[in-house]
N, C-alpha and C. Protein backbone atom coordinates (compact mmCIF):
# COMPACT_ATOMS: atom_id res chain seq x y z
N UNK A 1 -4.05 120.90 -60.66
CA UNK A 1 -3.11 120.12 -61.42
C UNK A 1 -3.16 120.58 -62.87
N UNK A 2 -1.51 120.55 -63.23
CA UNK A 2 -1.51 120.74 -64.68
C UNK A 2 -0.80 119.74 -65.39
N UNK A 3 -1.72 119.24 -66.50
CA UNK A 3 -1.26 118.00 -67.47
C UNK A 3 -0.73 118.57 -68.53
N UNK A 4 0.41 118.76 -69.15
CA UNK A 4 0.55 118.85 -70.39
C UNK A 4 1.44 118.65 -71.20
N UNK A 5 1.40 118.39 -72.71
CA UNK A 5 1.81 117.18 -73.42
C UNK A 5 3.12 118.38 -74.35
N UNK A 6 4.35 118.41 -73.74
CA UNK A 6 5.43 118.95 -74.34
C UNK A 6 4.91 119.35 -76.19
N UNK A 7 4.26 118.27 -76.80
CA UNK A 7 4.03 118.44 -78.12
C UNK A 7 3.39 119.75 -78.65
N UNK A 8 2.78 120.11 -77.53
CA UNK A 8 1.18 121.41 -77.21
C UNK A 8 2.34 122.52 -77.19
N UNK A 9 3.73 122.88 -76.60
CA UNK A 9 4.34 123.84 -76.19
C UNK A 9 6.14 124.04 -77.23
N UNK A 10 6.20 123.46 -78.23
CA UNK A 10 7.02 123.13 -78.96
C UNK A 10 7.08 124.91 -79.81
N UNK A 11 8.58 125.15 -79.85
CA UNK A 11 8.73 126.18 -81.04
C UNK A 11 10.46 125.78 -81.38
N UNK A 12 10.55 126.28 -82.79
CA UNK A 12 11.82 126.51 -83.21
C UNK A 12 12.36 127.95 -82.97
N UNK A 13 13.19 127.91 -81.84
CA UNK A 13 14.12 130.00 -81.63
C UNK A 13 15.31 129.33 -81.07
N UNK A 14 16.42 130.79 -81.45
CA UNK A 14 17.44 130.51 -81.09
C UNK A 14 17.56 130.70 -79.24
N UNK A 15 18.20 129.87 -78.93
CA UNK A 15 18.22 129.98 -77.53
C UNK A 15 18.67 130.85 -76.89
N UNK A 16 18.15 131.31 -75.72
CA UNK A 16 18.66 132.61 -75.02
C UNK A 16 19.75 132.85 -74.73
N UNK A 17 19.98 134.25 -74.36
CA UNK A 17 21.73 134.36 -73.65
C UNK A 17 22.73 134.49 -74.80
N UNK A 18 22.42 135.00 -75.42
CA UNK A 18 23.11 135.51 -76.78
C UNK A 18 22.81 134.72 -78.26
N UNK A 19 21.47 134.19 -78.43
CA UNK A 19 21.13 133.90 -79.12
C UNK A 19 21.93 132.74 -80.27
N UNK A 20 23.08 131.70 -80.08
CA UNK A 20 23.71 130.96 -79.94
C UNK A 20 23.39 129.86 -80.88
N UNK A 21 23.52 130.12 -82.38
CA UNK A 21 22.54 128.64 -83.08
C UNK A 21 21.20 128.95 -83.05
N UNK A 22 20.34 127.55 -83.00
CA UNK A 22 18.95 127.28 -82.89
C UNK A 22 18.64 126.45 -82.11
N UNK A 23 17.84 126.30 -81.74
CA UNK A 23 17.38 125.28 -80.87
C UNK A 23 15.59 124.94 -81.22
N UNK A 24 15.72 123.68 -80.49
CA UNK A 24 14.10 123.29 -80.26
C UNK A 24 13.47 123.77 -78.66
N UNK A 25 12.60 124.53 -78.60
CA UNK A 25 12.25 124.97 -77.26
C UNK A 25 10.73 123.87 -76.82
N UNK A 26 10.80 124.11 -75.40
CA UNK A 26 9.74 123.86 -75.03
C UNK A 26 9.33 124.08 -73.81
N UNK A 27 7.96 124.91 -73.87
CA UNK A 27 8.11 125.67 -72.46
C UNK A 27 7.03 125.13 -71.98
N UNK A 28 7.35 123.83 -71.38
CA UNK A 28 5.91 123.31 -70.92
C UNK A 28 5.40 123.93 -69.41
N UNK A 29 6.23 124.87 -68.88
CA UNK A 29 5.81 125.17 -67.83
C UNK A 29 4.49 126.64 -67.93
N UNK A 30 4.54 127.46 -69.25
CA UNK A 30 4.42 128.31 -69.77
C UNK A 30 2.86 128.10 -69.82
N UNK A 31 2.36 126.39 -69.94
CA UNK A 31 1.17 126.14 -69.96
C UNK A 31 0.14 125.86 -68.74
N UNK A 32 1.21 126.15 -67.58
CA UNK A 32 0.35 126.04 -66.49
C UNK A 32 -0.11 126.78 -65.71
N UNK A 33 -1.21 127.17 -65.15
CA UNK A 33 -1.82 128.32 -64.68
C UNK A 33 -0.66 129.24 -63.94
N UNK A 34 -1.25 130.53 -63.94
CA UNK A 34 -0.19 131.61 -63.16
C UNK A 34 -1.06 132.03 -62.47
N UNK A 35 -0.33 132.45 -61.16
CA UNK A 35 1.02 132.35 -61.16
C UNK A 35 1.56 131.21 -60.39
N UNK A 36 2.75 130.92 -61.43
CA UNK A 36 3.50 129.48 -61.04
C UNK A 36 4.74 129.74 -60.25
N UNK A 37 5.29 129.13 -59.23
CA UNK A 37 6.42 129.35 -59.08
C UNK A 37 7.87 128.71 -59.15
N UNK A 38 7.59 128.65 -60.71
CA UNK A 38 8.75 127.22 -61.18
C UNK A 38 8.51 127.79 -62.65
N UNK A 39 9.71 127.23 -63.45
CA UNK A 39 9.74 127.37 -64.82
C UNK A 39 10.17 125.51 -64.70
N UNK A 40 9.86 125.03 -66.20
CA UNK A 40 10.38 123.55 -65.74
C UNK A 40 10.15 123.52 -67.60
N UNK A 41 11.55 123.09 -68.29
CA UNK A 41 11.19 123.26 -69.86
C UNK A 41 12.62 122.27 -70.64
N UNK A 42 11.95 121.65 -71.28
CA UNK A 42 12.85 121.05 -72.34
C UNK A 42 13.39 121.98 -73.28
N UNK A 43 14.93 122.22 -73.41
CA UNK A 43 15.59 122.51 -74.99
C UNK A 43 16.39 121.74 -75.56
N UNK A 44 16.25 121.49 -76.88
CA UNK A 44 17.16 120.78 -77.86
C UNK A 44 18.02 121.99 -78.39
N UNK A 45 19.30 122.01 -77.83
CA UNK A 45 20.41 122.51 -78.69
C UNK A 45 20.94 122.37 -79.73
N UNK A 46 20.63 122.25 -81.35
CA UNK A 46 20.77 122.11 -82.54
C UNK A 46 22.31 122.16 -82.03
N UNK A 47 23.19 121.75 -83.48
CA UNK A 47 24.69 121.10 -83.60
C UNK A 47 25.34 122.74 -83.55
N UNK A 48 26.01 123.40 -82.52
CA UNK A 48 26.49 124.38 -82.54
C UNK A 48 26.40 125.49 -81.66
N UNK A 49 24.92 124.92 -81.40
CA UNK A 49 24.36 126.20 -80.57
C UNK A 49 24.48 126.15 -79.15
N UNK A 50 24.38 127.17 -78.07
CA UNK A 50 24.47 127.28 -77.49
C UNK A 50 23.67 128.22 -76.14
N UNK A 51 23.30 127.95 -74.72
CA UNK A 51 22.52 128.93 -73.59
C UNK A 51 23.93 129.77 -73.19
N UNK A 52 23.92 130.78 -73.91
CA UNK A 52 25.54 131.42 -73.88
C UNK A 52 25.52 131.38 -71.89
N UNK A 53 26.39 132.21 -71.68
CA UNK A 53 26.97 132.35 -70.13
C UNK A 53 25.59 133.97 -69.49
N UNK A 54 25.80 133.73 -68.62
CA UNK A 54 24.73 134.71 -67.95
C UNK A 54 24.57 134.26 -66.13
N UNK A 55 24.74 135.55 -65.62
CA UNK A 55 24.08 135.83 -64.07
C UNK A 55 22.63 134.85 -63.88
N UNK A 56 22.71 134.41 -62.60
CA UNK A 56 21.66 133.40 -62.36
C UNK A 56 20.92 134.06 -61.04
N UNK A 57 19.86 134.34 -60.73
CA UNK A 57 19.62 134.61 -59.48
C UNK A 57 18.89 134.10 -58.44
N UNK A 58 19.12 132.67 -58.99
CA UNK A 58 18.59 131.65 -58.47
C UNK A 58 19.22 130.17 -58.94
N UNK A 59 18.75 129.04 -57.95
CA UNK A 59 19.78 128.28 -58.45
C UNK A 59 18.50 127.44 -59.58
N UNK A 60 19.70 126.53 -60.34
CA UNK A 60 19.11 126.06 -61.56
C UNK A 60 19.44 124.99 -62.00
N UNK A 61 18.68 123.88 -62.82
CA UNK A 61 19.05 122.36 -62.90
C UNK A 61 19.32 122.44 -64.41
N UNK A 62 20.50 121.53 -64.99
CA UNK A 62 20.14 121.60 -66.59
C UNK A 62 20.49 120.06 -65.91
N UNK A 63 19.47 118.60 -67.15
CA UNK A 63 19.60 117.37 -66.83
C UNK A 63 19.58 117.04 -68.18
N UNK A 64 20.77 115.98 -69.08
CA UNK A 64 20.65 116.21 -69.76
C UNK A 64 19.83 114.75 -70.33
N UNK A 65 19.37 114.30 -71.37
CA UNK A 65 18.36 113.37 -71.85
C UNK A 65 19.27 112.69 -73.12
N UNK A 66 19.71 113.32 -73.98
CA UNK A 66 20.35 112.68 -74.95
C UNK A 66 21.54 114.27 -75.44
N UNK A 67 22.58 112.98 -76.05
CA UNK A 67 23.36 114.01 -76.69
C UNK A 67 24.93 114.39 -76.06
N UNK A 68 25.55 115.56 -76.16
CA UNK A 68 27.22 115.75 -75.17
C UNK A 68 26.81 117.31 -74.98
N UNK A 69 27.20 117.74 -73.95
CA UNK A 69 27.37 119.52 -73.57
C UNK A 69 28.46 119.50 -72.86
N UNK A 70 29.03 121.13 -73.06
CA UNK A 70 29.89 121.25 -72.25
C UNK A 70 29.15 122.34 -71.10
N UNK A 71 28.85 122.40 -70.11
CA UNK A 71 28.48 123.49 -69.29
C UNK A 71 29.88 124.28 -68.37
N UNK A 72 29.73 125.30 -68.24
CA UNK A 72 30.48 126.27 -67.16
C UNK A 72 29.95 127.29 -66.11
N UNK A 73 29.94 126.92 -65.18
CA UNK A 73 29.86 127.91 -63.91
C UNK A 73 31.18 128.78 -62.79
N UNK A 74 31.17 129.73 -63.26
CA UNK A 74 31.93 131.01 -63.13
C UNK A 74 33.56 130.55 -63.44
N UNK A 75 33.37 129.69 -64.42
CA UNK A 75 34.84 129.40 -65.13
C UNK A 75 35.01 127.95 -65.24
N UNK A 76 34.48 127.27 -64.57
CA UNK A 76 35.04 125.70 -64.14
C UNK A 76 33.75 125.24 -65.29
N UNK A 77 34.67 124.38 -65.95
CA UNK A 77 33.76 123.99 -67.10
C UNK A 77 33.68 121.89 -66.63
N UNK A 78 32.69 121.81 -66.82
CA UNK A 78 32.29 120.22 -66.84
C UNK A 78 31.51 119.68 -68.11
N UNK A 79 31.89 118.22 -68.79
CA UNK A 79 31.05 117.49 -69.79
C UNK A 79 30.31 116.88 -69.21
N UNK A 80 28.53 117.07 -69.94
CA UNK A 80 27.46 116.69 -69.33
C UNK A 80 27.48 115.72 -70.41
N UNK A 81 26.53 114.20 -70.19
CA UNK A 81 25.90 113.20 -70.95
C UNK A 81 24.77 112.75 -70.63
N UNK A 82 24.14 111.90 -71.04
CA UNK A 82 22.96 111.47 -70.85
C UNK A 82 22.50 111.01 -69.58
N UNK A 83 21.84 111.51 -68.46
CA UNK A 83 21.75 110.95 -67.08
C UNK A 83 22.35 111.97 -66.12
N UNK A 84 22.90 112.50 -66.72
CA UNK A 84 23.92 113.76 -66.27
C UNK A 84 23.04 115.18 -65.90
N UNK A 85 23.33 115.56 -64.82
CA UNK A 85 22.99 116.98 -63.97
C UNK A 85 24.13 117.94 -63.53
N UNK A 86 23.87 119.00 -63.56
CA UNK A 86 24.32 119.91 -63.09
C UNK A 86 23.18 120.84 -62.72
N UNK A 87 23.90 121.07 -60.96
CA UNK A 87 22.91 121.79 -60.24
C UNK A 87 24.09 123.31 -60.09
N UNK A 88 23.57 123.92 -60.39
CA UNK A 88 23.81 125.49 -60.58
C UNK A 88 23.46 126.61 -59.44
N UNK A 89 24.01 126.89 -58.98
CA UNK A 89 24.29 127.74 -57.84
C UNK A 89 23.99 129.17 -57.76
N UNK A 90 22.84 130.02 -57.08
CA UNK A 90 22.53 131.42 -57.37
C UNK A 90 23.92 132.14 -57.10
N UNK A 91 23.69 133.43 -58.36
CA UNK A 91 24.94 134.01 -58.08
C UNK A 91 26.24 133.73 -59.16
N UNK A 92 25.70 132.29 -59.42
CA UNK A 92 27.03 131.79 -60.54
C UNK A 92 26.75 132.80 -61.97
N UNK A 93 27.90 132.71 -62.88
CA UNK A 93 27.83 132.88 -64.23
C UNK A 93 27.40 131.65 -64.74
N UNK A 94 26.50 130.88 -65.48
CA UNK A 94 26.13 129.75 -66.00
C UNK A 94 25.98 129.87 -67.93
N UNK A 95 26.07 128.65 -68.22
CA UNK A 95 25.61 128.59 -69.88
C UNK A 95 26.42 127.04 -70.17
N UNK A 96 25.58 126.88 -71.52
CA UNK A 96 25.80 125.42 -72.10
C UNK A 96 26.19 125.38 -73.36
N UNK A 97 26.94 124.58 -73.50
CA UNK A 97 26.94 124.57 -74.93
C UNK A 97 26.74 122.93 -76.05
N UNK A 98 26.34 122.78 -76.90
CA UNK A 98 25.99 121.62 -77.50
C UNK A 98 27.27 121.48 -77.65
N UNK A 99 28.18 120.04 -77.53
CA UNK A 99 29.69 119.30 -78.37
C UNK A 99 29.18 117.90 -79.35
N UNK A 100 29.83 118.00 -80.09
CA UNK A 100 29.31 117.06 -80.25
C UNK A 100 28.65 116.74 -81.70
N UNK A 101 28.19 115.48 -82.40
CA UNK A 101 27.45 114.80 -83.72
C UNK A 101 26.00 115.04 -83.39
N UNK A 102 25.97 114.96 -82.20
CA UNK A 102 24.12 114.56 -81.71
C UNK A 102 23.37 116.11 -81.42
N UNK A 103 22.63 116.47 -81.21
CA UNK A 103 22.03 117.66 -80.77
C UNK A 103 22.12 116.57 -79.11
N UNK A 104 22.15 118.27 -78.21
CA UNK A 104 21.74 118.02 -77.16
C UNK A 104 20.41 118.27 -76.30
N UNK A 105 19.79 117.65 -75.63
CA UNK A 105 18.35 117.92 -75.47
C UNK A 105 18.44 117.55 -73.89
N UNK A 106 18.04 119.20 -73.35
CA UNK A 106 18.38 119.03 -71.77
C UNK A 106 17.02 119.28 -71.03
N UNK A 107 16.45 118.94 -69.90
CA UNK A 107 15.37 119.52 -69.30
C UNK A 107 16.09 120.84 -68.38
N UNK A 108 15.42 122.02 -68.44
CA UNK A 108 16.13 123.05 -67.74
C UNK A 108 14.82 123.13 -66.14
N UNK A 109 15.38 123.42 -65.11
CA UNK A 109 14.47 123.87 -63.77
C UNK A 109 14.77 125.02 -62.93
N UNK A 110 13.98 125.67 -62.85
CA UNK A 110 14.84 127.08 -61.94
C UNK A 110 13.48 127.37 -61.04
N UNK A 111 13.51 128.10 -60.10
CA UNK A 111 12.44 129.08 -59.58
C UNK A 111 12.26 130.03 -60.31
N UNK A 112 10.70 130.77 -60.12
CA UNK A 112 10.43 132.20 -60.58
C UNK A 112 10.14 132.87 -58.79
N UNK A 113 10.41 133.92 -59.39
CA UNK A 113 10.24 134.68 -58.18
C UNK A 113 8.95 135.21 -57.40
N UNK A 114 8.77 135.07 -56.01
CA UNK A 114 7.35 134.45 -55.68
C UNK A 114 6.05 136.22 -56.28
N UNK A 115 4.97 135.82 -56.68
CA UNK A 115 4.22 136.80 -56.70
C UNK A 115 4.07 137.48 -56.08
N UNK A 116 4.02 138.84 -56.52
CA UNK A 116 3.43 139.99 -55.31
C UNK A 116 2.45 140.10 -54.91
N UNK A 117 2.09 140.08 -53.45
CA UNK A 117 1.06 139.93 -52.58
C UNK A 117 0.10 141.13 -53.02
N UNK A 118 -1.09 140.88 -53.06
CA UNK A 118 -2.13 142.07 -52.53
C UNK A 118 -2.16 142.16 -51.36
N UNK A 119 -2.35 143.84 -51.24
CA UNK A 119 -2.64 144.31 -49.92
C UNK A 119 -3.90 144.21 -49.26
């Protein structure tokens, strides 16, 4: 088991996928022994910014906690709010974007791809 306190895994970078604004990251999955087979991480999307669009090769959760986004998968765009999910489909084009007065602050979930075996 891994315990750990989001506060321990906190940085300020601009968010991936074309680097889009700033954001608050947090990669609390980053702190748990490897190899893991899950990423599981809070980002705050500062007023503007954005997880531009990008190939997924696996499917993926953004849930959002506070705030407005607009998300799109391979064109079809939906407004996310607080309580709000979108489950993301391998294969899609995906990305988010903050709308909005509030920053948006989403938990993101995906698989990693399983470790390579020793022979």
């Amino acid at each position: 088991m891994a315990v750990i306190d989001e506060r321990d895994t906190v940085r300020e970078e601009a968010p991936p996928h074309g680097a889009i604004g700033m954001s608050t990251a947090y990669r609390i999955s980053d702190a748990a022994l490897a190899p893991r087979t899950m990423e599981f991480r809070r980002r705050v999307l500062h007023k503007g910014a954005a997880i531009g669009a990008h190939p997924i090769a696996h499917d993926e959760v953004y849930y959002v906690l506070s705030g407005e986004g607009e998300v799109v998968s391979d064109g079809q765009r939906a407004t996310l709010r607080p309580g709000m999910t979108a489950y993301l489909y391998e294969g899609a084009v995906v990305g988010i974007w903050q709308r909005g007065d509030a920053p948006l602050s989403l938990v993101i979930a995906y698989p990693n791809p399983a470790p390579a075996r020793r022979p």
